[in-house]
Protein backbone atom coordinates (compact mmCIF):
# COMPACT_ATOMS: atom_id res chain seq x y z
CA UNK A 1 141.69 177.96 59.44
CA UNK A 2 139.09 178.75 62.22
CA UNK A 3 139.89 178.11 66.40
CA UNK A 4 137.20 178.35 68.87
CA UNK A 5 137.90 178.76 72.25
CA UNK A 6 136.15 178.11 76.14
CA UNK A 7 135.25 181.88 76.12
CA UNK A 8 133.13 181.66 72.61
CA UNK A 9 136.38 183.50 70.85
CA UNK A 10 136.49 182.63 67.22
CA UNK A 11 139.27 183.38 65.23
CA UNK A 12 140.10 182.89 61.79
CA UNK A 13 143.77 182.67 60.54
CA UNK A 14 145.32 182.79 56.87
CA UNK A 15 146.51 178.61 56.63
CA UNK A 16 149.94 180.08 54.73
CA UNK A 17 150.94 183.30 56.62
CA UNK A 18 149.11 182.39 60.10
CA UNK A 19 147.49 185.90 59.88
CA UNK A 20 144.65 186.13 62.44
CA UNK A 21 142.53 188.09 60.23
CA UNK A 22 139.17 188.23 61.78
CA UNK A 23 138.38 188.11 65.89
CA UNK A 24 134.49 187.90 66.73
CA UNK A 25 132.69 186.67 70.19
CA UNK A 26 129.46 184.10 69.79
CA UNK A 27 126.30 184.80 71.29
CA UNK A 28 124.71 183.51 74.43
CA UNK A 29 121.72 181.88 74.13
CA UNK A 30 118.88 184.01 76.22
CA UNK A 31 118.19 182.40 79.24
CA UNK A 32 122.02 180.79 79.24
CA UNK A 33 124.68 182.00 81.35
CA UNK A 34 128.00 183.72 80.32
CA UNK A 35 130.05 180.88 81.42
CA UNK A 36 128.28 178.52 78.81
CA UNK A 37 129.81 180.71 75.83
CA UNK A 38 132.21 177.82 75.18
CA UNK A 39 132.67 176.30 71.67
CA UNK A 40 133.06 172.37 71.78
CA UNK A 41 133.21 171.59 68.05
CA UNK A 42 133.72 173.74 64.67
CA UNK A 43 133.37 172.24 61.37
CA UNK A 44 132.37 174.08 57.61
CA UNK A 45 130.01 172.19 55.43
CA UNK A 46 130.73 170.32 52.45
CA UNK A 47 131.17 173.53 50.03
CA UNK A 48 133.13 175.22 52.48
CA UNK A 49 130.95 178.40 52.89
CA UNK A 50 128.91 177.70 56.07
CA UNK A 51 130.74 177.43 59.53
CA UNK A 52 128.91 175.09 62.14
CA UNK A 53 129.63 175.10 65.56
CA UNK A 54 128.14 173.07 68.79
CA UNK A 55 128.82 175.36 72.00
CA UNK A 56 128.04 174.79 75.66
CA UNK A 57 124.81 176.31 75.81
CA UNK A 58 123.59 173.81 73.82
CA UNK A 59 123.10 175.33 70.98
CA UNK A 60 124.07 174.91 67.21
CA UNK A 61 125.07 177.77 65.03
CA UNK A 62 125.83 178.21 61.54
CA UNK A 63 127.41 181.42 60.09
CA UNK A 64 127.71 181.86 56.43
CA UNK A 65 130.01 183.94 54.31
CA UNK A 66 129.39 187.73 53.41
CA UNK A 67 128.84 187.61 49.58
CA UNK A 68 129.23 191.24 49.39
CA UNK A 69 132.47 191.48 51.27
CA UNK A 70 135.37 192.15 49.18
CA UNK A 71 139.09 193.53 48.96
CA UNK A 72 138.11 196.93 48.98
CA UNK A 73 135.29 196.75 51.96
CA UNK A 74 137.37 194.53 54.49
CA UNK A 75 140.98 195.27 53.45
CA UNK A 76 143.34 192.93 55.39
CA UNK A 77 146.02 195.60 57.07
CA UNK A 78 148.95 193.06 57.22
CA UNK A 79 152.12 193.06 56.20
CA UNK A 80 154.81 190.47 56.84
CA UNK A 81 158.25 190.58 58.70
CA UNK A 82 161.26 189.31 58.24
CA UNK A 83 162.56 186.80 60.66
CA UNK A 84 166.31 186.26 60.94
CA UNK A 85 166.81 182.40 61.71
CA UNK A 86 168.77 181.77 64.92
CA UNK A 87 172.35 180.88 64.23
CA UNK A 88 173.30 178.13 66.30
């Protein structure tokens, strides 16, 4: 799961755990100014691997996955907690 926010923040979560696992900022367009960093729309393609986005500089952007990126080259430091449920 992917948000996108009015800064051009992107942040990717784990869908089960809700582990934000990756943070990263979008470019500016040269020529643009900072305040039109925004992200309007995020969608992936149809296989998944390609992220598109529409921003506020008016701009479209597609990132792709790493194929080299594995396990042991972007270990995910997370670990979960236990949560007592609030007795009532």
């Amino acid at each position: 799961m992917v948000s996108g926010g009015d800064n051009g923040s992107m942040q990717f979560f784990d869908y089960l755990t809700g582990h934000c696992f990756q943070k990263m900022d979008t470019i500016v367009q040269p020529g643009s100014l900072d305040s039109e960093a925004g992200i309007y729309a995020m969608t992936f393609d149809r296989s998944y691997s390609r992220l598109l986005t529409a921003e506020a500089d008016k701009t479209i952007k597609v990132y792709k996955e790493d194929e080299t990126c594995t396990e042991e080259t972007h270990p995910v430091n997370w670990k979960p907690s236990i949560r007592r449920k609030a007795r009532y």
